[in-house]
PDB file of N, CA and C in Angstrom:
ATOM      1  N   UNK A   1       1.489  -9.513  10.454  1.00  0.00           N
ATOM      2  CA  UNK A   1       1.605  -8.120  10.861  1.00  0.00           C
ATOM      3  C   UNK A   1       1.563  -8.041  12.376  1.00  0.00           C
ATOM      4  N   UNK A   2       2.437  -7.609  13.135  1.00  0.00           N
ATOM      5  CA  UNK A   2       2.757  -7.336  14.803  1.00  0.00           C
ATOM      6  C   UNK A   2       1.419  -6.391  15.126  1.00  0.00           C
ATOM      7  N   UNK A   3       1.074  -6.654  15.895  1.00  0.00           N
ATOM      8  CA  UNK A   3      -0.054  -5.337  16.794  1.00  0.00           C
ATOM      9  C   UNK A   3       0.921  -4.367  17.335  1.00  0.00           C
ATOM     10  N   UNK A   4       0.382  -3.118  16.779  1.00  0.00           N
ATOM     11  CA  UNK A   4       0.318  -2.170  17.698  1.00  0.00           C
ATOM     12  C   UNK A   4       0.075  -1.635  18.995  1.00  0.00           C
ATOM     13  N   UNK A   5       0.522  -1.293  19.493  1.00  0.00           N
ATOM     14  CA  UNK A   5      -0.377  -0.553  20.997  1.00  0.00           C
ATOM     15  C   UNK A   5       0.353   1.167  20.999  1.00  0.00           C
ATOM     16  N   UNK A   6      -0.511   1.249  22.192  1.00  0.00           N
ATOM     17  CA  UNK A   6       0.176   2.810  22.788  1.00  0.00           C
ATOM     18  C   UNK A   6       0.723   2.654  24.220  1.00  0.00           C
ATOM     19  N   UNK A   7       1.605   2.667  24.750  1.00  0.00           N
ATOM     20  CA  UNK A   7       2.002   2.711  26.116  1.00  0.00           C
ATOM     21  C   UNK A   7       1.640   3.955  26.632  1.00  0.00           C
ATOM     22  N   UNK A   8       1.330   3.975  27.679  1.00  0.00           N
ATOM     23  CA  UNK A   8       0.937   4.877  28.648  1.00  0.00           C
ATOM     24  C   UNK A   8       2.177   5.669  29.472  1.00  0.00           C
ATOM     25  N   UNK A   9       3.107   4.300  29.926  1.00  0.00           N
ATOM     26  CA  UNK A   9       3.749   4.860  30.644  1.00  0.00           C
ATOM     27  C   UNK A   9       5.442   5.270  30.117  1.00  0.00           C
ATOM     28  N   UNK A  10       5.494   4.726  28.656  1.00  0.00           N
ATOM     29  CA  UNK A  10       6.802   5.398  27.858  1.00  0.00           C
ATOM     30  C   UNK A  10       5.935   6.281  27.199  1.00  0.00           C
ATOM     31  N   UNK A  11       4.782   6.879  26.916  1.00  0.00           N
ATOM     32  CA  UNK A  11       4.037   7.062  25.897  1.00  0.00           C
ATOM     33  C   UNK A  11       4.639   7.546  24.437  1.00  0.00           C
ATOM     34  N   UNK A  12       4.633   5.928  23.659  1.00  0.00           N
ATOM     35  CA  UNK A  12       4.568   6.222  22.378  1.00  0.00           C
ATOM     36  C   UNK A  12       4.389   5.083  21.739  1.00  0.00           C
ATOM     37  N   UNK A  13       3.997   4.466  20.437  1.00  0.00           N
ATOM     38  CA  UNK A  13       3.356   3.168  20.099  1.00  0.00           C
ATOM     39  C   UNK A  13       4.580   2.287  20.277  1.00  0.00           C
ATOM     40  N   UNK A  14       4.341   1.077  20.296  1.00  0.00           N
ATOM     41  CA  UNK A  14       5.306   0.101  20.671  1.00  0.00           C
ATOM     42  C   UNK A  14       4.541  -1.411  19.749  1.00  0.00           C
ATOM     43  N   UNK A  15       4.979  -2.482  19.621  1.00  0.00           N
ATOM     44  CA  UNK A  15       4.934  -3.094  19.041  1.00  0.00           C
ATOM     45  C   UNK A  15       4.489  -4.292  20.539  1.00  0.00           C
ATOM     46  N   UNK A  16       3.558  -4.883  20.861  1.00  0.00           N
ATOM     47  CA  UNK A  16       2.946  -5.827  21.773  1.00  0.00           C
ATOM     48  C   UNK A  16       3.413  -7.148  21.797  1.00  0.00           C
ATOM     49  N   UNK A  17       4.329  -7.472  22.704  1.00  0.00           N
ATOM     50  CA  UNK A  17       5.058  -8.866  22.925  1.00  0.00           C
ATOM     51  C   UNK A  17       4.151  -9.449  23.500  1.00  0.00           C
ATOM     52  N   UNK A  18       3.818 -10.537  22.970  1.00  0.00           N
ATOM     53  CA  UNK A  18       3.109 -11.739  23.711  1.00  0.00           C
ATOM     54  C   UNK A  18       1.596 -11.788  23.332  1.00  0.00           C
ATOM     55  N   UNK A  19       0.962 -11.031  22.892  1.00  0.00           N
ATOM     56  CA  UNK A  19      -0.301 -10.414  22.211  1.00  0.00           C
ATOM     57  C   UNK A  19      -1.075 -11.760  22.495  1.00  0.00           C
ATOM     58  N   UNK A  20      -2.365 -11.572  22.778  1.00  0.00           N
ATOM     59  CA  UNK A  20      -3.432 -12.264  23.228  1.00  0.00           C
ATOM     60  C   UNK A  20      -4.131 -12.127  22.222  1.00  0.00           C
ATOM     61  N   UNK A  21      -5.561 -12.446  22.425  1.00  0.00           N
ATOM     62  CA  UNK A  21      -6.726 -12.100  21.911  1.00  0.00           C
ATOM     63  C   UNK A  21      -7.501 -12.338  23.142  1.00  0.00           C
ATOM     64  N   UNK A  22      -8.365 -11.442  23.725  1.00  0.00           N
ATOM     65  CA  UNK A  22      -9.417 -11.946  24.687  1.00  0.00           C
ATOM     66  C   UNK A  22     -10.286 -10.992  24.426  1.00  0.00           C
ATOM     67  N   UNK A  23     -11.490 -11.212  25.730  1.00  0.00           N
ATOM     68  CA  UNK A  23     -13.056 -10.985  25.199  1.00  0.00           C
ATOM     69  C   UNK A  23     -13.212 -10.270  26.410  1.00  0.00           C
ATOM     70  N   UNK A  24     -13.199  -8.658  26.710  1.00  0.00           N
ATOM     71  CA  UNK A  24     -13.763  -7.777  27.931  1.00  0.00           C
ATOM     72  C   UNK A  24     -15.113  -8.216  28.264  1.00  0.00           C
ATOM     73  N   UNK A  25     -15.637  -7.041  29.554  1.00  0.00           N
ATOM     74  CA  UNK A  25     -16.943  -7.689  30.323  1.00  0.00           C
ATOM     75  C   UNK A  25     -17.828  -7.464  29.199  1.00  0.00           C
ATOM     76  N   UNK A  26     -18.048  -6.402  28.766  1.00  0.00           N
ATOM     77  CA  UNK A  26     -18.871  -5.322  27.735  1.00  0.00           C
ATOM     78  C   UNK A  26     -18.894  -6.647  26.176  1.00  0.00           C
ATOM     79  N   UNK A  27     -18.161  -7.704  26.373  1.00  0.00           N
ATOM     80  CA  UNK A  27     -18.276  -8.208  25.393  1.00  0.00           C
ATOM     81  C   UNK A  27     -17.283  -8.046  23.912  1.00  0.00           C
ATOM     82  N   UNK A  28     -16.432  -6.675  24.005  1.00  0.00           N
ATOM     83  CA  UNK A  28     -15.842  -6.189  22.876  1.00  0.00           C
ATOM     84  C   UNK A  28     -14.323  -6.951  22.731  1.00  0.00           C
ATOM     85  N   UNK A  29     -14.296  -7.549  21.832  1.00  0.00           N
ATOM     86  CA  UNK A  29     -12.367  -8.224  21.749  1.00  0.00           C
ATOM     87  C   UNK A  29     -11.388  -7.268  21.429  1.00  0.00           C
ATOM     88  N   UNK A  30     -10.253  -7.666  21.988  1.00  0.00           N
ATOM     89  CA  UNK A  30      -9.129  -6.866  22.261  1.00  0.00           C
ATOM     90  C   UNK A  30      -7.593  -7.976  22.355  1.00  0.00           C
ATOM     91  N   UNK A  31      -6.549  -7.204  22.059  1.00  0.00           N
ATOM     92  CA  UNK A  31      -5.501  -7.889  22.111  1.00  0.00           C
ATOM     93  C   UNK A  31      -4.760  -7.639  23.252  1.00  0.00           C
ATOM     94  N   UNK A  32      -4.500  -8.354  24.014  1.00  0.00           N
ATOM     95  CA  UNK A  32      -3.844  -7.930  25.283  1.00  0.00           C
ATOM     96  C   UNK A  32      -2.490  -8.377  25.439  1.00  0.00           C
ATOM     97  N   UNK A  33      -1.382  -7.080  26.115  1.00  0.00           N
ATOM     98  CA  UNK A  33       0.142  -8.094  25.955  1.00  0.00           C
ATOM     99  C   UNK A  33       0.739  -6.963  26.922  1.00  0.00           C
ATOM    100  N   UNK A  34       2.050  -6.928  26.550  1.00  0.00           N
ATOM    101  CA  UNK A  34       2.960  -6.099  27.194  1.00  0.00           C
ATOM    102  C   UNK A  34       3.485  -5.451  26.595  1.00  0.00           C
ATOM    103  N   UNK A  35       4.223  -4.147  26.994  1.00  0.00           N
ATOM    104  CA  UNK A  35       5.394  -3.440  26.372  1.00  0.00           C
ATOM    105  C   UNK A  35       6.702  -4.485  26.842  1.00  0.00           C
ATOM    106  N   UNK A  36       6.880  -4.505  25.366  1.00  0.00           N
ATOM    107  CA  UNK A  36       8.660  -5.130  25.584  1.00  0.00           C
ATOM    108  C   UNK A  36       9.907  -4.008  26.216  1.00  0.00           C
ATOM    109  N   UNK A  37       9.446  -2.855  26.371  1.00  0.00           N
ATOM    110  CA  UNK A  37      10.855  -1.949  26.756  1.00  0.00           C
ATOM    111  C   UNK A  37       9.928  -1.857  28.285  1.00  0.00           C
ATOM    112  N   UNK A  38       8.925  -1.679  29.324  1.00  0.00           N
ATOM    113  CA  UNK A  38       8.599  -1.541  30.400  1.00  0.00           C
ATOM    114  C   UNK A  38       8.076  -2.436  31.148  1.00  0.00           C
ATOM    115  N   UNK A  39       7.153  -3.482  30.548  1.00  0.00           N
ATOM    116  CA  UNK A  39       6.085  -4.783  30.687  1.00  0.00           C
ATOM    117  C   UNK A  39       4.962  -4.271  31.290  1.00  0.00           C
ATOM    118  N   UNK A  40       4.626  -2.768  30.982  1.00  0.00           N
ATOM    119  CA  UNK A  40       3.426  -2.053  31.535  1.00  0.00           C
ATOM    120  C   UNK A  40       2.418  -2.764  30.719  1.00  0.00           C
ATOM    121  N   UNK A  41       1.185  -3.491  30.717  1.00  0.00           N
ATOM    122  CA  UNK A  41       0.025  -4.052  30.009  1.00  0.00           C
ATOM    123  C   UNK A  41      -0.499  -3.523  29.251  1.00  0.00           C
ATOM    124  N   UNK A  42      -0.646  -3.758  27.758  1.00  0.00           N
ATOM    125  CA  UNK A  42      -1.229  -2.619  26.471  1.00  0.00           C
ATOM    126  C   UNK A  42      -2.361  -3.686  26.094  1.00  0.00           C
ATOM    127  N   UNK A  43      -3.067  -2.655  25.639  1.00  0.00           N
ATOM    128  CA  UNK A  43      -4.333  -3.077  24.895  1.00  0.00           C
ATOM    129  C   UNK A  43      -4.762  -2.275  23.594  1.00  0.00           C
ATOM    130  N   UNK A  44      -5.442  -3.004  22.533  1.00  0.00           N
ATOM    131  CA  UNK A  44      -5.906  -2.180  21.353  1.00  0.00           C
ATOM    132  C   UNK A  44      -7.206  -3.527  21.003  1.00  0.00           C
ATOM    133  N   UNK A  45      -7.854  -2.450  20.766  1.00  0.00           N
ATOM    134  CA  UNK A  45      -9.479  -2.885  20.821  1.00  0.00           C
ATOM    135  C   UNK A  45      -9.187  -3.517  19.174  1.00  0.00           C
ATOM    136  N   UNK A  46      -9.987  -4.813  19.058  1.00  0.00           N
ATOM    137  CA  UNK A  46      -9.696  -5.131  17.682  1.00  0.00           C
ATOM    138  C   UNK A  46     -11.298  -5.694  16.815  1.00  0.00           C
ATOM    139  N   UNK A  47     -11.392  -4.810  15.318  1.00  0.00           N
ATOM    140  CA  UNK A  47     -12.338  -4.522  15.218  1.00  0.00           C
ATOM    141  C   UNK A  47     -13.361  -6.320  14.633  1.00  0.00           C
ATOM    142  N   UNK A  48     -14.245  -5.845  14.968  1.00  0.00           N
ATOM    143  CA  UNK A  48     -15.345  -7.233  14.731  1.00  0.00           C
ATOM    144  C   UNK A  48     -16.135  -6.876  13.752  1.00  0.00           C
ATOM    145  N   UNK A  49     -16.676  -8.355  13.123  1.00  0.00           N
ATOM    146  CA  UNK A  49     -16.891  -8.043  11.596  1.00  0.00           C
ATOM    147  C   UNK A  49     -18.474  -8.141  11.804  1.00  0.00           C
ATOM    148  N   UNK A  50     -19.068  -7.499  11.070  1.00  0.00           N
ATOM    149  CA  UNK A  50     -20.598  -6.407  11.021  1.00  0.00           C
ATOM    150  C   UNK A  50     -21.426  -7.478  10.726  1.00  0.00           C
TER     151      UNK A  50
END
């Protein structure tokens, strides 16, 4: 299944080329990539198991 994101600067969801996984300061994981139609940087917080 492709990640989602939201672009900011086409704003509307887009599908995340290149999708990461990394770990913010705060500790919380997230998928990090690009918009394929702008290469503006998207992120979507991805959830951790309890």
């Amino acid at each position: 299944m492709p990640a989602v994101g939201f672009c900011v600067k086409c704003r509307k969801k887009v599908e995340i080329k290149d999708a990461q996984e990394v770990t913010l300061k705060n500790g919380r994981k997230a998928l990090k990539g690009s918009c394929p139609f702008c290469g503006t940087p998207v992120y979507v917080f991805v959830k951790t198991k309890a």
